[in-house]
N, C-alpha and C. Protein backbone atom coordinates (compact mmCIF):
# COMPACT_ATOMS: atom_id res chain seq x y z
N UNK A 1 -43.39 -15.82 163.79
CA UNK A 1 -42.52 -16.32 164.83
C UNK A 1 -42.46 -15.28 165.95
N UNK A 2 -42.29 -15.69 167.12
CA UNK A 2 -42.53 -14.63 168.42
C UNK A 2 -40.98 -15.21 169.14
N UNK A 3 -40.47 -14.62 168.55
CA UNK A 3 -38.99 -14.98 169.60
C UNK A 3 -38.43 -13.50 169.61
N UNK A 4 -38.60 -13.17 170.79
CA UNK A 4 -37.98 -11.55 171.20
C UNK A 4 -36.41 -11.09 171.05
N UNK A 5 -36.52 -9.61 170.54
CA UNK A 5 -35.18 -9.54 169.91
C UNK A 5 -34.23 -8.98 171.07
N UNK A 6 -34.75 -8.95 172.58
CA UNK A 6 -33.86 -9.28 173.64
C UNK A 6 -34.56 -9.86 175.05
N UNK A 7 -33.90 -10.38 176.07
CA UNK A 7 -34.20 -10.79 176.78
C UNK A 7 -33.41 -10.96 178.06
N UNK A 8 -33.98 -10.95 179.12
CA UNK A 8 -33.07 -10.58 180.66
C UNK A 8 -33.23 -11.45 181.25
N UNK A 9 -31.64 -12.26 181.75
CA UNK A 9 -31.64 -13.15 182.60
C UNK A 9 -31.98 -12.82 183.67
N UNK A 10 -32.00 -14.02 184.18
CA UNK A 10 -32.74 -14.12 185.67
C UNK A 10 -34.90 -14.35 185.37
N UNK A 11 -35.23 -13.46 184.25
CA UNK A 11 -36.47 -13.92 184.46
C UNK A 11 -36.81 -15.15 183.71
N UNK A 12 -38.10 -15.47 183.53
CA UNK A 12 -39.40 -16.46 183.06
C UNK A 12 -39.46 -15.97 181.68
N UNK A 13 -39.18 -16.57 180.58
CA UNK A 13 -39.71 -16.06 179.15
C UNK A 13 -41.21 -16.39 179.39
N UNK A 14 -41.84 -15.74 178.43
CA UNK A 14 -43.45 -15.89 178.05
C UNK A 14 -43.60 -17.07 176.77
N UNK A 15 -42.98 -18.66 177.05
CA UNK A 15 -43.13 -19.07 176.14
C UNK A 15 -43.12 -18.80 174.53
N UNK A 16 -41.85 -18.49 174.42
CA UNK A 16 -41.50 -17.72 173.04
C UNK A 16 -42.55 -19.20 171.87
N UNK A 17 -42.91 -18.65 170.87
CA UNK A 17 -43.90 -19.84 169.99
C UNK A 17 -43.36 -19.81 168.92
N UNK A 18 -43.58 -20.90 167.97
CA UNK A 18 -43.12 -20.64 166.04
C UNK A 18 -44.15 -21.60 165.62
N UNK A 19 -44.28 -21.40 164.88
CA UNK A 19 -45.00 -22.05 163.84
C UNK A 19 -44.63 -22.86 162.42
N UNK A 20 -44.52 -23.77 162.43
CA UNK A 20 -43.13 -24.76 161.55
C UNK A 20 -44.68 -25.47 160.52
N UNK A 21 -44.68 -25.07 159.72
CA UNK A 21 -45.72 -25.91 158.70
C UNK A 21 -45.39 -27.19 158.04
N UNK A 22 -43.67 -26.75 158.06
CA UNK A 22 -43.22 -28.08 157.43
C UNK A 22 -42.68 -29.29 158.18
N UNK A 23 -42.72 -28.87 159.87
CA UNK A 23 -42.61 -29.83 160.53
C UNK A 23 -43.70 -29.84 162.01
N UNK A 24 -44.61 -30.28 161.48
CA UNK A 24 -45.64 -30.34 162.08
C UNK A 24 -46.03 -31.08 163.69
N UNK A 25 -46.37 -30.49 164.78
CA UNK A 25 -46.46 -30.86 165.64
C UNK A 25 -47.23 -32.42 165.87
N UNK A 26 -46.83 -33.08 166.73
CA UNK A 26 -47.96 -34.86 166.53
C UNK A 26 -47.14 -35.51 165.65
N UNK A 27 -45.89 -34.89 164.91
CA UNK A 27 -45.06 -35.94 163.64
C UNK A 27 -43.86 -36.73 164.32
N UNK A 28 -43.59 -36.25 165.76
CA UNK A 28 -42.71 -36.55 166.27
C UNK A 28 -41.12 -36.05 166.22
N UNK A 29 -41.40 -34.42 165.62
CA UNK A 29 -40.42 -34.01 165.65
C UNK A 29 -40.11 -32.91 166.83
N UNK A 30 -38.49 -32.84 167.17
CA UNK A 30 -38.00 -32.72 168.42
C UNK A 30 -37.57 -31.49 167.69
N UNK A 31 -37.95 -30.09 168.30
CA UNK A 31 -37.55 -28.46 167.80
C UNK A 31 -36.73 -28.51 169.23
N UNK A 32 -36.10 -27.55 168.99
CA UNK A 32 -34.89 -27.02 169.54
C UNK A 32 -33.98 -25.23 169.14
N UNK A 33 -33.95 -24.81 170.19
CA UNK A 33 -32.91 -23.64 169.31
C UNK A 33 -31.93 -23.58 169.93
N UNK A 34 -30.78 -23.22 169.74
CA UNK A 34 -29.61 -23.21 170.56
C UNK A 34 -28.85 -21.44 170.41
N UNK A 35 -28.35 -20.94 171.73
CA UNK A 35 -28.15 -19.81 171.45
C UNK A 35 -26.88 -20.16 171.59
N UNK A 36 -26.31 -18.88 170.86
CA UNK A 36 -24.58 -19.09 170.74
C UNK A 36 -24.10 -17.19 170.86
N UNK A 37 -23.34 -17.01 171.60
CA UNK A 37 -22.55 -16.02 171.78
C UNK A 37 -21.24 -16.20 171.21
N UNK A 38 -20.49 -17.28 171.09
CA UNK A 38 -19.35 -17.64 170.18
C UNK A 38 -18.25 -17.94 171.84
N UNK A 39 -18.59 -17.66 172.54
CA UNK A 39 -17.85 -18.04 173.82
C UNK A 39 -18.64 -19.16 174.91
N UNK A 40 -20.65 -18.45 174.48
CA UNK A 40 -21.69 -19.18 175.54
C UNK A 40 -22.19 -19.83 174.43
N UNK A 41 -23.10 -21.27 174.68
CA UNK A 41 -23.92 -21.68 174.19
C UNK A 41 -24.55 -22.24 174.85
N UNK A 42 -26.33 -22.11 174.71
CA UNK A 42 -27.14 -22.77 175.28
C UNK A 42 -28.44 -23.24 174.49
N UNK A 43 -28.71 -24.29 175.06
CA UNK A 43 -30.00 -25.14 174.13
C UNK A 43 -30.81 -24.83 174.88
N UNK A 44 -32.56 -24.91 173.90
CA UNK A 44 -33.41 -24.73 175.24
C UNK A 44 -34.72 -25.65 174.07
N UNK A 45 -34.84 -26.61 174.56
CA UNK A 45 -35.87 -27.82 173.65
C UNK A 45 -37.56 -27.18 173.90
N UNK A 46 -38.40 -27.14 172.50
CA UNK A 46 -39.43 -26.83 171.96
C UNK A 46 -40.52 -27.78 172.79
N UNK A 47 -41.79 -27.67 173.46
CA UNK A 47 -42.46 -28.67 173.84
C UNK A 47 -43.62 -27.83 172.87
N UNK A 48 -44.82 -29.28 172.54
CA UNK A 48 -45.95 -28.76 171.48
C UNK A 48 -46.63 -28.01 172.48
N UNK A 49 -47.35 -26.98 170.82
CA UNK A 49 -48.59 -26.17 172.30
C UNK A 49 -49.88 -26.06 170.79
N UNK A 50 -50.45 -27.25 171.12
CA UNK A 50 -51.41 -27.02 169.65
C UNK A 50 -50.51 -27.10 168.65
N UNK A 51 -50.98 -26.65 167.75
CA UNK A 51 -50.01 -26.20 166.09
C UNK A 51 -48.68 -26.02 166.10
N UNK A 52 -48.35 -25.19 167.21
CA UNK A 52 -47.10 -24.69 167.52
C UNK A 52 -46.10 -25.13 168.35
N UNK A 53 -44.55 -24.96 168.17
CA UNK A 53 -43.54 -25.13 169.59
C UNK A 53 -43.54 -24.15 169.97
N UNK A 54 -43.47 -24.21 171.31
CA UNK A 54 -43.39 -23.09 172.49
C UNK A 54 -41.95 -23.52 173.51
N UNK A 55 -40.52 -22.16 173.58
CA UNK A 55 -39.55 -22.49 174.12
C UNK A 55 -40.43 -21.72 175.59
N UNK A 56 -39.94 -22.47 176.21
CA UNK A 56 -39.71 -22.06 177.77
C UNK A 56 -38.39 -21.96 178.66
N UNK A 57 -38.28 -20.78 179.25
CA UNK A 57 -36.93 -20.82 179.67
C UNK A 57 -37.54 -20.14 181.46
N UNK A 58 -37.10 -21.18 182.42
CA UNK A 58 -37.35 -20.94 183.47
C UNK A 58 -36.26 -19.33 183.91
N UNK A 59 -36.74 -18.72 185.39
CA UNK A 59 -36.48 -17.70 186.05
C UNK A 59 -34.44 -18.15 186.58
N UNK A 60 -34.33 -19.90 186.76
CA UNK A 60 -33.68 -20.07 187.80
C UNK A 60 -32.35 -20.61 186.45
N UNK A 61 -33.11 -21.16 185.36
CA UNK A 61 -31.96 -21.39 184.16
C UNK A 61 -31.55 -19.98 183.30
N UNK A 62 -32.54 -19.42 183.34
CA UNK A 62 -31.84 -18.22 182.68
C UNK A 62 -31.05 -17.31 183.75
N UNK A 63 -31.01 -17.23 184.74
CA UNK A 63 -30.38 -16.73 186.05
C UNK A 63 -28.82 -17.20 185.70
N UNK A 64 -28.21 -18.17 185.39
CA UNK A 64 -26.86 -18.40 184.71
C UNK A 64 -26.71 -18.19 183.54
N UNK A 65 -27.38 -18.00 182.39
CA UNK A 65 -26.93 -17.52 181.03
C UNK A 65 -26.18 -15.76 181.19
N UNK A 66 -24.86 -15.68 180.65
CA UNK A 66 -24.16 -14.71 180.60
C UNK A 66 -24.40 -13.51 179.59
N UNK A 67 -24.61 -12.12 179.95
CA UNK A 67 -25.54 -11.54 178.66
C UNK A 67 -24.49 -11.03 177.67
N UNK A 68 -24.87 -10.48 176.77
CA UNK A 68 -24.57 -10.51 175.31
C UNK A 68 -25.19 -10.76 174.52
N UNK A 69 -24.57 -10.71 172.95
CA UNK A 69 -25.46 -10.84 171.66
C UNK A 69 -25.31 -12.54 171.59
N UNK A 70 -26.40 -13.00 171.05
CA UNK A 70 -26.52 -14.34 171.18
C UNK A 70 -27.34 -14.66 169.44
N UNK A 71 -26.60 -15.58 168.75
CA UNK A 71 -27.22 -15.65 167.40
C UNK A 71 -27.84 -17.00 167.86
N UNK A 72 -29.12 -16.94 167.25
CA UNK A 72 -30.10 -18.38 167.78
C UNK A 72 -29.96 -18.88 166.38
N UNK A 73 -30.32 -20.21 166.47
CA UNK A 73 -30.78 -20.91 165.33
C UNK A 73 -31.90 -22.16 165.53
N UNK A 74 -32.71 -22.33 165.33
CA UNK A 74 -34.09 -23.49 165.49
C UNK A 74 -33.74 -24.22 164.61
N UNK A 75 -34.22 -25.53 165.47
CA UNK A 75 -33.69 -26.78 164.63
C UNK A 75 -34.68 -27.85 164.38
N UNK A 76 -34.87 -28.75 163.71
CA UNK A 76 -35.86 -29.66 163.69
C UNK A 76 -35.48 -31.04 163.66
N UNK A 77 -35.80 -31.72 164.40
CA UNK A 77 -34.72 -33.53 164.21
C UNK A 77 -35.77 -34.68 164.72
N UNK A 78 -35.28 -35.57 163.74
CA UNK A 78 -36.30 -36.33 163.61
C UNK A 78 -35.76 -37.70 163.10
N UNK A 79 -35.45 -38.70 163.64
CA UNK A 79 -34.59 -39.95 163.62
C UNK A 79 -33.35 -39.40 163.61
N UNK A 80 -32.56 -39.41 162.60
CA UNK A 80 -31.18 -38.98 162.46
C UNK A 80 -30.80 -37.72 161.61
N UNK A 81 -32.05 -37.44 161.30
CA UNK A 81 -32.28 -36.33 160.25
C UNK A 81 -31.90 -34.43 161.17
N UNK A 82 -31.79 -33.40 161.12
CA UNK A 82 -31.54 -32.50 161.48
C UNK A 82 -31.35 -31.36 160.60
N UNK A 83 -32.38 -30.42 160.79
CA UNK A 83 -32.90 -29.40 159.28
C UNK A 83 -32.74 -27.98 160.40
N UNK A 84 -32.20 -27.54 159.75
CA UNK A 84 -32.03 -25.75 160.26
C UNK A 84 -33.48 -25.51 159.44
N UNK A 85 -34.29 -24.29 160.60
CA UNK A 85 -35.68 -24.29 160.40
C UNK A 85 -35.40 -22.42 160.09
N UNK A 86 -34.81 -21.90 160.99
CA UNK A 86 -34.41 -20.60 160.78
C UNK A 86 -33.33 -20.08 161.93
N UNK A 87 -33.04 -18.68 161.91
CA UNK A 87 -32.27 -17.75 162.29
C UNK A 87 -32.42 -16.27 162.79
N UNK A 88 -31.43 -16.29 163.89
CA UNK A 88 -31.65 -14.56 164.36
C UNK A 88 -30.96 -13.90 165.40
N UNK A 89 -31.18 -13.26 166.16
CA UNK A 89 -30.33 -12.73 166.93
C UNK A 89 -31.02 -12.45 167.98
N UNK A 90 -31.13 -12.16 169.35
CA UNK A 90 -31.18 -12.12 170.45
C UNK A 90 -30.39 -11.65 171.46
N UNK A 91 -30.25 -10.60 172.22
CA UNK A 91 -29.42 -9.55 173.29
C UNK A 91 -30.06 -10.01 174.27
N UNK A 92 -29.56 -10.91 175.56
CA UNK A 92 -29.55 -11.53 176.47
C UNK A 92 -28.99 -10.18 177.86
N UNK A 93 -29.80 -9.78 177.79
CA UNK A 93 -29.54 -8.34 179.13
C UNK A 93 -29.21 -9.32 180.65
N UNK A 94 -28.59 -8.61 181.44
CA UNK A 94 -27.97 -8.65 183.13
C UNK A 94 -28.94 -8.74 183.20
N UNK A 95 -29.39 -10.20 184.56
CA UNK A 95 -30.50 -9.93 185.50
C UNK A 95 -30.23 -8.43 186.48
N UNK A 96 -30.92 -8.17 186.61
CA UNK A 96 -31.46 -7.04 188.05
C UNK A 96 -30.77 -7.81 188.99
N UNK A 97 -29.88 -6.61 189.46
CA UNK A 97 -29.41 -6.79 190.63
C UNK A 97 -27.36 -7.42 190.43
N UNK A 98 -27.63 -7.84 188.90
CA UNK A 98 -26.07 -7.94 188.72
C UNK A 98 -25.79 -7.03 188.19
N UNK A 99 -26.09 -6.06 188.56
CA UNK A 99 -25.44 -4.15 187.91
C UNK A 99 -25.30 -4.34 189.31
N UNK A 100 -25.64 -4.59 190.48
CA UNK A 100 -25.24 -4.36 191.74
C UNK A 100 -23.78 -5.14 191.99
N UNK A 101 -23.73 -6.44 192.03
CA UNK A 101 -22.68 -7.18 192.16
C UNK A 101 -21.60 -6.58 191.44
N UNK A 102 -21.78 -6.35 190.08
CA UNK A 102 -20.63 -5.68 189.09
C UNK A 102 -19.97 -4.01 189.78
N UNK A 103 -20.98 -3.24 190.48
CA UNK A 103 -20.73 -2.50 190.94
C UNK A 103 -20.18 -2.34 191.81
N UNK A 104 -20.23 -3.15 192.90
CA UNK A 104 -19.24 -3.47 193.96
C UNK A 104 -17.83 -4.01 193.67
N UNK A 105 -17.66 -5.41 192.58
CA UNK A 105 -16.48 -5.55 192.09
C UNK A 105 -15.67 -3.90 191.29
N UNK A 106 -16.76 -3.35 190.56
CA UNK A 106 -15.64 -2.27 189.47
C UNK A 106 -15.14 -1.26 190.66
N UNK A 107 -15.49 -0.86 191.66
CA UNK A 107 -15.00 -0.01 192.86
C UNK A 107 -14.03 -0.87 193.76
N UNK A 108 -13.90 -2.24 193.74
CA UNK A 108 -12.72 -2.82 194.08
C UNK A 108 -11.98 -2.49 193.11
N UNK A 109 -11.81 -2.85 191.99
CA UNK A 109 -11.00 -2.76 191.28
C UNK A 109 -10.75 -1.28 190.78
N UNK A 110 -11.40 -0.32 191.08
CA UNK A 110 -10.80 1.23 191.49
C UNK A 110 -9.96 1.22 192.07
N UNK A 111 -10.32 0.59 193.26
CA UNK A 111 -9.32 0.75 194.67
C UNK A 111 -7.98 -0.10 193.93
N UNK A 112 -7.55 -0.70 193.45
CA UNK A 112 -6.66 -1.31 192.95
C UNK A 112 -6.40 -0.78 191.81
N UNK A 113 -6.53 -0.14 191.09
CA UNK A 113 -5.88 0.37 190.11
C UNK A 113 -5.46 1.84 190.74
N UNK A 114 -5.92 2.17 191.48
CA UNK A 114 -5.67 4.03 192.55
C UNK A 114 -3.83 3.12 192.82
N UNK A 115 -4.33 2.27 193.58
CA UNK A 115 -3.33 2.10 194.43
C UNK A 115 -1.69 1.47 193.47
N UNK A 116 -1.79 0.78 192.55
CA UNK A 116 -1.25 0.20 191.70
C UNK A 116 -0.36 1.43 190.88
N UNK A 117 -1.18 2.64 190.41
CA UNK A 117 -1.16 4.22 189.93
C UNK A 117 -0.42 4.63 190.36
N UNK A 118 -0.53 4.95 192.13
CA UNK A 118 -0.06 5.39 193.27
C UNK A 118 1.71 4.71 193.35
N UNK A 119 1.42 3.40 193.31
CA UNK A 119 3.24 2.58 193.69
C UNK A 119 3.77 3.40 192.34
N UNK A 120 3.27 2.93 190.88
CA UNK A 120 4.21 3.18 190.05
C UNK A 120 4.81 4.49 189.88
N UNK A 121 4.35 5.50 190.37
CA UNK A 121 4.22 7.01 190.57
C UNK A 121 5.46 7.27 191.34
N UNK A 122 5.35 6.43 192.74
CA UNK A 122 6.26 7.06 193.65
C UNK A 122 7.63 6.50 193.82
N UNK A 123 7.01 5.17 193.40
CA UNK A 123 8.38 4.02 193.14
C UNK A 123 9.90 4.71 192.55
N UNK A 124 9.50 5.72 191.70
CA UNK A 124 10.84 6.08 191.16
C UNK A 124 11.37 5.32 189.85
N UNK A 125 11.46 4.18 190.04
CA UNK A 125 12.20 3.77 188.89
C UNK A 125 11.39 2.35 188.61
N UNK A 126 10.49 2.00 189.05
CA UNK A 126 9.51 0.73 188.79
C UNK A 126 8.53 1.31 187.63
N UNK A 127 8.62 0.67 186.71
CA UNK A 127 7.91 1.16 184.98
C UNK A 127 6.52 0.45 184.93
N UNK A 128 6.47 -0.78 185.61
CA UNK A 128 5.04 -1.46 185.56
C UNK A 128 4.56 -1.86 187.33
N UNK A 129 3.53 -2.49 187.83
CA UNK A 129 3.01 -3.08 188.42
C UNK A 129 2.16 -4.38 187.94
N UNK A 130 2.22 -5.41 189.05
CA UNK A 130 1.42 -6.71 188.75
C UNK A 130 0.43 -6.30 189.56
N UNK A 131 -0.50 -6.78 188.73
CA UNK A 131 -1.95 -6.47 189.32
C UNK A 131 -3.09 -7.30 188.58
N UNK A 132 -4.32 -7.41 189.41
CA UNK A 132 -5.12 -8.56 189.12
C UNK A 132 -6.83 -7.82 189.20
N UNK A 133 -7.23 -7.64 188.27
CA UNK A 133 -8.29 -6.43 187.87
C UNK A 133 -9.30 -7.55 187.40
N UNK A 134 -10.24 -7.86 188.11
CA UNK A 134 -11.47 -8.81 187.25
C UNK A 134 -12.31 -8.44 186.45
N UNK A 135 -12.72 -7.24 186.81
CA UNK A 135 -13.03 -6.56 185.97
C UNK A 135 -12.40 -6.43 184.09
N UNK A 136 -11.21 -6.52 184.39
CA UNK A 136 -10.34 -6.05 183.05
C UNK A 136 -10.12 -6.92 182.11
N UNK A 137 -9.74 -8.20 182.91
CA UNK A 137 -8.77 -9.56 182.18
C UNK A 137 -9.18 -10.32 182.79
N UNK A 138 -9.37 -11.71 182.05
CA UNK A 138 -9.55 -13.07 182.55
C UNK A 138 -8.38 -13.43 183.42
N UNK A 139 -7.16 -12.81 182.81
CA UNK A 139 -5.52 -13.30 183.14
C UNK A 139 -5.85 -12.96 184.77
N UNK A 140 -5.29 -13.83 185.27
CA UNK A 140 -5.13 -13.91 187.09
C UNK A 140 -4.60 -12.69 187.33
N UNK A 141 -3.05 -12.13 186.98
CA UNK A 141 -2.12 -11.29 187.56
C UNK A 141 -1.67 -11.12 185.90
N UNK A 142 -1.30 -9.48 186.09
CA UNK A 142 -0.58 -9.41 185.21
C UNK A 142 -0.08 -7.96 184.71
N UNK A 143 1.12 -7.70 184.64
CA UNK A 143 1.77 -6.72 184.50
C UNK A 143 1.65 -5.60 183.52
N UNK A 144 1.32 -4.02 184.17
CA UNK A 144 0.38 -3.17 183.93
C UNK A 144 1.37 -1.99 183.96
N UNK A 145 2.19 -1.12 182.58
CA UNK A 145 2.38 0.12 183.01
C UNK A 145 1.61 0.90 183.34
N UNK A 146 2.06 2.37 183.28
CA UNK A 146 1.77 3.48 183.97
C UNK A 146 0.31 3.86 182.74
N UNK A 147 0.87 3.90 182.01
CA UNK A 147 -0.45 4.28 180.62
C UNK A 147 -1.62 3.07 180.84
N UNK A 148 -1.17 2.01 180.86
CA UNK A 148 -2.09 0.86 180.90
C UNK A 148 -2.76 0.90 182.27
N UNK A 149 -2.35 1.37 183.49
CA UNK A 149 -3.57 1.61 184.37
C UNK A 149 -4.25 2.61 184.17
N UNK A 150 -3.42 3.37 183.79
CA UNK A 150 -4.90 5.20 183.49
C UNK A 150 -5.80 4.24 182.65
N UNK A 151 -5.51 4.00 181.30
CA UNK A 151 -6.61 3.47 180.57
C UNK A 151 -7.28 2.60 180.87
N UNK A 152 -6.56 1.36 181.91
CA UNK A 152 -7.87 0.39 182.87
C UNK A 152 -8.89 1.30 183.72
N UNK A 153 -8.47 2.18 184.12
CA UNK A 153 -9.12 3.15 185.08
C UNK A 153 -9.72 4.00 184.45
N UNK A 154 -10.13 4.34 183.26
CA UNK A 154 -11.01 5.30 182.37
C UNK A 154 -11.88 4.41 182.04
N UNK A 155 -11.72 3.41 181.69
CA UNK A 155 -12.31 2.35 181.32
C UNK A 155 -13.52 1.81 182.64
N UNK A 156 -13.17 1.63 183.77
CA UNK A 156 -13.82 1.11 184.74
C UNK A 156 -14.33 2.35 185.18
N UNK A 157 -13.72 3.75 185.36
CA UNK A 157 -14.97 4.76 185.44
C UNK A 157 -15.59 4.89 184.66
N UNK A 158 -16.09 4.64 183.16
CA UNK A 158 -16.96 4.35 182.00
C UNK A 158 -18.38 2.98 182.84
N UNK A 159 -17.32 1.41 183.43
CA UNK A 159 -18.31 0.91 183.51
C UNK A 159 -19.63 1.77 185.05
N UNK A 160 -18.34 2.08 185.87
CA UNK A 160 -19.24 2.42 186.95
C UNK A 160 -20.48 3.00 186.59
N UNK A 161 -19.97 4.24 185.63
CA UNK A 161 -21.10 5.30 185.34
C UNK A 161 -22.37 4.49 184.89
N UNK A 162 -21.79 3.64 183.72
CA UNK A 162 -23.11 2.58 183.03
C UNK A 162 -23.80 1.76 184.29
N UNK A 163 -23.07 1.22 185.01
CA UNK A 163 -23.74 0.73 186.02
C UNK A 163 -24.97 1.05 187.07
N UNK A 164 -24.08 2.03 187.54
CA UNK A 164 -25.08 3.49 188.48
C UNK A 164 -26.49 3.85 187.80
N UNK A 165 -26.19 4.44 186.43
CA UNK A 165 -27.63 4.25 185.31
C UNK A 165 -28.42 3.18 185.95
N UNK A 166 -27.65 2.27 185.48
CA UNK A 166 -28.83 1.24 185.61
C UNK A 166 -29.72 0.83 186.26
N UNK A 167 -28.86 1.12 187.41
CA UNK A 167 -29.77 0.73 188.95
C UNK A 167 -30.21 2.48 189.63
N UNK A 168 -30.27 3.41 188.63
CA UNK A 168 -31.02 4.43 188.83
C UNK A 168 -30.31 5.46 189.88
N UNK A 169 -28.69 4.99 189.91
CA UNK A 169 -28.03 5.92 190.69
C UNK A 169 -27.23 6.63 190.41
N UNK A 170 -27.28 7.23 189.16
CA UNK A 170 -26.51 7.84 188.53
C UNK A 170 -26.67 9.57 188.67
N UNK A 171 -25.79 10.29 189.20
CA UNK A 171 -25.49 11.42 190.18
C UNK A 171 -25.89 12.37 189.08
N UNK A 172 -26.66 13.54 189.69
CA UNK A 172 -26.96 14.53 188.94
C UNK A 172 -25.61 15.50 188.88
N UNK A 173 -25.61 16.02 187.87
CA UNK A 173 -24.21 16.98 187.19
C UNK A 173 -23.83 17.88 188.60
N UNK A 174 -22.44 18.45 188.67
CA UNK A 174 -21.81 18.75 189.69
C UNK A 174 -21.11 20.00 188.69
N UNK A 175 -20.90 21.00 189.78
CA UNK A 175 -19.88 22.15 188.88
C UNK A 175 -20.99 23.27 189.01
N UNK A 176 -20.42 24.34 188.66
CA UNK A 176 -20.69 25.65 188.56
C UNK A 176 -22.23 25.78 187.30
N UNK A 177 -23.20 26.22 187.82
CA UNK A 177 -24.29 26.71 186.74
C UNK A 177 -24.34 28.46 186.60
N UNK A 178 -24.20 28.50 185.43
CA UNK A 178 -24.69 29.62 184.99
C UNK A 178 -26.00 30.24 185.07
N UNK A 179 -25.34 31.10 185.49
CA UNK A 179 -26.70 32.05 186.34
C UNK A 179 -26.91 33.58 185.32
N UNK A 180 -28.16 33.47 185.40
CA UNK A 180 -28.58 34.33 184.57
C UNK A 180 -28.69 35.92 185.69
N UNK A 181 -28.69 36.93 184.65
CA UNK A 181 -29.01 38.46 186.07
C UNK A 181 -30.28 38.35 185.26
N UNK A 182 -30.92 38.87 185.92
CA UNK A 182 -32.24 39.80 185.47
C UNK A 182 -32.40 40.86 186.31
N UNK A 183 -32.54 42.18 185.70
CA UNK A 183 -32.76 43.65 186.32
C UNK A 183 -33.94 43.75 186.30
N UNK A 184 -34.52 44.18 187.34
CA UNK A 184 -35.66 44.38 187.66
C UNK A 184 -36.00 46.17 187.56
């Protein structure tokens, strides 16, 4: 079986293939695998290639699949009949270029958690702030002490850093180097 143990949206798979002996291509059976993240699911239907099914997953459909671990399962159906063929797992990576988008949102949402930091700080006697972090929470708005923004904000300087990596901009070390003497 050639189904890769990850894969990056946004591109063209290479016709992932299997080889099903017990449900043989020309029999009229309809393969299928469906991926499941437990939040995403997506189907992507088997067309014959000789002996074998071959999945194809275009540049412009995998461009909306959300990444994460994704457990696949292949299926085989055939009138009303429906046979689990096998199982596995699959890591569905960010297209290129959404480490960019994400990067621009997690530095908004810097700027909003600085500032959010900043009120509860000076406020005096205000214990939380409402605040709306996309990064953080699905929740629209929602009320954030003083501990709970440091830790949103350790947290989103964690993603930046991962981000920056990714897209190869990740800052060489800063601070004092130790310097060696040598006497000549």
């Amino acid at each position: 079986m050639a189904i890769p143990s990850s894969f990056r949206a946004g591109t063209t798979s290479d016709e992932w293939t299997v080889h099903l002996t017990d449900y043989p291509t020309g029999d009229g059976w309809t393969v299928s695998m469906i991926l499941n993240s437990g939040s995403q699911t997506y189907t992507v239907v088997a067309t014959e290639d000789g002996s074998d099914y071959a999945f194809a997953v275009t540049a412009a459909t995998s461009a909306t699949w959300t990444p994460g671990s994704y457990a696949y399962g292949i299926q085989a159906a055939k009138g009303g009949d429906i046979f689990d063929v096998c199982q596995g797992w699959i890591v569905i990576t960010e297209a290129l270029g959404a480490s960019n988008a994400k990067l621009t949102q997690l530095n908004a949402d810097l700027v909003s958690i600085d500032s959010a930091i900043r009120k509860v700080i000076e406020s005096g006697g205000v214990k939380a702030h409402r605040i709306s972090i996309p990064s953080v929470s699905d929740r629209e708005y929602q009320w954030l002490d003083l501990a709970e923004l440091r830790r949103h904000r350790i947290w989103i300087m964690g993603e930046i850093k991962r981000c920056k990596a990714e897209l190869g901009l990740a800052s060489k070390k800063t601070g004092y180097r130790r310097i060696k003497s040598v006497l000549s």
